[in-house]
Each structure stands twice: as structure tokens, then as C-alpha cells.
N, C-alpha and C. Protein backbone atom coordinates (compact mmCIF):
# COMPACT_ATOMS: atom_id res chain seq x y z
N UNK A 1 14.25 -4.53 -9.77
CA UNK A 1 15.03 -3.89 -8.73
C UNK A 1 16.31 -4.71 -8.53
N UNK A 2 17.72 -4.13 -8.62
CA UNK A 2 18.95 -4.73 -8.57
C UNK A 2 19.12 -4.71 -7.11
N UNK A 3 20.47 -5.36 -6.71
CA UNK A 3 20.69 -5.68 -5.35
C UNK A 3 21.26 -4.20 -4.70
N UNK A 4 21.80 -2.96 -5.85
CA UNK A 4 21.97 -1.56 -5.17
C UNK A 4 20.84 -1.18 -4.89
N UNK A 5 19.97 -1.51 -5.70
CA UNK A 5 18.64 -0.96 -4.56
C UNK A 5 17.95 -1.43 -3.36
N UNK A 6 18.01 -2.45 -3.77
CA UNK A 6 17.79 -2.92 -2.39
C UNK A 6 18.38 -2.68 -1.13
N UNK A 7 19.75 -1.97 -1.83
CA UNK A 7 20.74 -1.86 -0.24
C UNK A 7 20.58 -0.51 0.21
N UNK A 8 20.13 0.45 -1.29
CA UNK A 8 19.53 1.87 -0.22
C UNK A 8 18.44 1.77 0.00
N UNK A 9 17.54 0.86 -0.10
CA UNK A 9 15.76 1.03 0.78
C UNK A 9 16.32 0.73 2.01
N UNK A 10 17.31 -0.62 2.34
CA UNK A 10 17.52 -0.60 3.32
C UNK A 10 18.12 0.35 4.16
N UNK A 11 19.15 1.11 4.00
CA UNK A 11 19.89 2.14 3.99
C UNK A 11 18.56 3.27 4.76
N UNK A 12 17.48 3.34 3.62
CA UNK A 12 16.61 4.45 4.12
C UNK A 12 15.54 3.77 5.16
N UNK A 13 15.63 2.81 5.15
CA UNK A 13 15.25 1.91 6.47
C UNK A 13 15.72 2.30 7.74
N UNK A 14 17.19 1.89 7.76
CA UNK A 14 17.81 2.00 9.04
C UNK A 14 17.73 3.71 9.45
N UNK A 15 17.98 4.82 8.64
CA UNK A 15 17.65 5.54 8.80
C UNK A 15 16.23 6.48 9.30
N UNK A 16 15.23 5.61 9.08
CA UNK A 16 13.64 5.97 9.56
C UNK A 16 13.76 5.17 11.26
N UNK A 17 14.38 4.07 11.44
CA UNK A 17 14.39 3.75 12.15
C UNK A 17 15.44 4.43 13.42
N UNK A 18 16.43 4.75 12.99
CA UNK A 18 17.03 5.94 14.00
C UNK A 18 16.04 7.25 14.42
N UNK A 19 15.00 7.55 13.62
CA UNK A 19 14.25 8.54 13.82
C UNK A 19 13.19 8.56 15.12
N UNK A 20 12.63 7.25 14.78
CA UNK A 20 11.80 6.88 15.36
C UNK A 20 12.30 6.20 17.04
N UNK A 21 13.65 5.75 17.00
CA UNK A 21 14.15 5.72 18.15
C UNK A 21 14.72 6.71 18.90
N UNK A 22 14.90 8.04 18.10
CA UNK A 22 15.36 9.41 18.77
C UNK A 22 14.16 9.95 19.10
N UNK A 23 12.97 9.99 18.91
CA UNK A 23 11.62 10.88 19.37
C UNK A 23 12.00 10.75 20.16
N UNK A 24 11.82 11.52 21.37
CA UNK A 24 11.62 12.08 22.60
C UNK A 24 10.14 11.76 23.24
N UNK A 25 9.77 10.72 24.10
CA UNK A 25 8.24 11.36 24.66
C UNK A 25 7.73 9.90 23.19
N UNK A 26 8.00 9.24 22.96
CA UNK A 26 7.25 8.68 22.01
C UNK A 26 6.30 7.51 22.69
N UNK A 27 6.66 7.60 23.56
CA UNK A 27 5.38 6.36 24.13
C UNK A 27 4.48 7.31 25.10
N UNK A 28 4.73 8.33 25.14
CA UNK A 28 3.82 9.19 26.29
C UNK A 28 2.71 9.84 25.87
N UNK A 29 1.93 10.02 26.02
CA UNK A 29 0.32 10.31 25.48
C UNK A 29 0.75 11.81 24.78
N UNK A 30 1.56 12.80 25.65
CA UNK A 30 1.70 13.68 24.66
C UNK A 30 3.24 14.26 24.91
N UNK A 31 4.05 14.89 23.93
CA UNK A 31 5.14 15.51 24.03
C UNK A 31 5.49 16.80 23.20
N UNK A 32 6.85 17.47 23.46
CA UNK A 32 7.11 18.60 22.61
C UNK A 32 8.23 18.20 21.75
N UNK A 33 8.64 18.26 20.63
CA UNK A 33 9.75 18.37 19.75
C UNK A 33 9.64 19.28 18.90
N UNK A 34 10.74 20.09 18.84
CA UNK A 34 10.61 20.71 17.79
C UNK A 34 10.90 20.20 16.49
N UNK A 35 9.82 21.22 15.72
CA UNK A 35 9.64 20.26 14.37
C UNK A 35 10.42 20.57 13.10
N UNK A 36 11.48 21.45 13.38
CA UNK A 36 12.53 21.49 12.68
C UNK A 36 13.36 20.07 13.01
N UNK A 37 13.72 20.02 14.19
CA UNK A 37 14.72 18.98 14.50
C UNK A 37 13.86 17.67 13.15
N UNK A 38 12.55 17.57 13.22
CA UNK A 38 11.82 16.15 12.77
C UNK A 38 12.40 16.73 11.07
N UNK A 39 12.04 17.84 10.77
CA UNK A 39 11.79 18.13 9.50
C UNK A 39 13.33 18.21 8.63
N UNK A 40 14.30 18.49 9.44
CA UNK A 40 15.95 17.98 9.10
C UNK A 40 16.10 17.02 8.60
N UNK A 41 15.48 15.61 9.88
CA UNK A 41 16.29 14.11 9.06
C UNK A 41 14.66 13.56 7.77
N UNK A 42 13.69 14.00 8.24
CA UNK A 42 12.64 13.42 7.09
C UNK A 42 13.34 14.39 5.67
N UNK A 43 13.69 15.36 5.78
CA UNK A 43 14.24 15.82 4.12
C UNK A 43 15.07 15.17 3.57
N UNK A 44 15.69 14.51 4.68
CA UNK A 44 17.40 13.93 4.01
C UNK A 44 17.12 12.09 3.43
N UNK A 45 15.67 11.95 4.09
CA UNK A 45 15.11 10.71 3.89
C UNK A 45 14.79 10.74 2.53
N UNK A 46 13.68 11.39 2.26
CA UNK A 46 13.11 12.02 1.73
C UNK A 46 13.69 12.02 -0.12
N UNK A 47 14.98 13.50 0.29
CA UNK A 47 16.39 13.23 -0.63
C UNK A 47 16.17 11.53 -1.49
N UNK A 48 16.99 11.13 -0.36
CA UNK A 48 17.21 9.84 -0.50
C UNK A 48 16.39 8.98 -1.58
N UNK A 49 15.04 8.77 -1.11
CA UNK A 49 13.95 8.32 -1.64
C UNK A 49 13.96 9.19 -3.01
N UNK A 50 14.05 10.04 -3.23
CA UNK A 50 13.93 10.79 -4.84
C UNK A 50 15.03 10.22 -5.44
N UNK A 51 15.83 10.07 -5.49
CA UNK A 51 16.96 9.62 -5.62
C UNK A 51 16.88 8.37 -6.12
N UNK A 52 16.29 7.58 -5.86
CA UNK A 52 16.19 6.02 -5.65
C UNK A 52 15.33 5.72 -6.77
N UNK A 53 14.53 6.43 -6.64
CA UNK A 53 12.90 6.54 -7.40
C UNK A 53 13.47 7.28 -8.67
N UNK A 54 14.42 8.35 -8.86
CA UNK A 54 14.60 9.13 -9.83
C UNK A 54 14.55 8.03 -11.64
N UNK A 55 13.86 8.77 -12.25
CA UNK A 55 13.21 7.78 -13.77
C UNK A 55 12.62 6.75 -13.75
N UNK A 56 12.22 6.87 -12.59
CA UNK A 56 11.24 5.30 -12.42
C UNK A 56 9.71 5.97 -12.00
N UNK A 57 9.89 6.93 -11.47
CA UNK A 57 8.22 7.83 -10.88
C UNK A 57 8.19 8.94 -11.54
N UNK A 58 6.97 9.57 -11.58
CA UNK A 58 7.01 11.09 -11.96
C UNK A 58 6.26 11.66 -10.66
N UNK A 59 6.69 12.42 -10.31
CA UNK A 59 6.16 12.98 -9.05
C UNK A 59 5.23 14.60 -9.45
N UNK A 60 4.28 14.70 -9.01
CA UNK A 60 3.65 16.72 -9.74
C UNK A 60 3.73 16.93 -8.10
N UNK A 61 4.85 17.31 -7.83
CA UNK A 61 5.03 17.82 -6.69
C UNK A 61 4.19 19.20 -6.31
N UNK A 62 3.05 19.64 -5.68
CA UNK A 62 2.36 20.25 -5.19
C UNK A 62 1.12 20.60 -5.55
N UNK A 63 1.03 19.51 -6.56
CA UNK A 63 -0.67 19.17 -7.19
C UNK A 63 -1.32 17.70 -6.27
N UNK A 64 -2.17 18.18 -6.25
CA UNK A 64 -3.55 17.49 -6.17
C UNK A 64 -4.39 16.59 -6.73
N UNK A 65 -4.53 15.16 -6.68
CA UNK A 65 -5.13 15.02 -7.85
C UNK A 65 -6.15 14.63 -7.27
């Protein structure tokens, strides 16, 4: 792993971490968000992470093993 990678894990770091400081209700036993709003920034994470990983993993995206 070169030092560009390392700077987008971090990258997708700081980004999980904005997530987790925008929940709404996250310390409260229960809350509402909608789960589009969640399902927006986890894709773009997500993105990211394929990206990063791209020729280094093989992914069987919607199998089972």
C-alpha cells in the first residue's frame, strides 16, 4: 500500500466519520431518519472504497457464498 492510499482510507475515514456525527437521535434509545438521507452518503463511501480496492479484490456482488 503506497502513501496515495493511505490518504484515501483516510479520506474515507473522515468521511464515515461526518456520518456518524450527522445521525440525528444517535445516542437516544430510539430515532427516525430517513434512510435515503443514510443510503446517499454510504454509496458515495462505498464508490470510494471500490475504487481504492479496484484490481486488488474481486467482489461477486450479489452472491452468497
Amino acid at each position: 500500500m503506497n502513501n496515495e492510499d493511505l490518504q484515501k482510507i483516510i479520506a474515507i475515514r473522515t468521511d464515515l466519520i461526518k456520518l456518524y456525527q450527522w445521525l440525528p437521535g444517535k445516542t437516544e434509545p430510539s430515532s427516525l431518519v430517513k434512510t435515503k438521507d443514510i443510503a446517499v452518503d454510504l454509496v458515495q463511501v462505498i464508490n470510494k472504497l471500490d475504487k481504492l480496492l479496484d484490481g486488488k479484490v474481486n467482489f461477486a456482488a450479489g452472491k452468497n457464498k
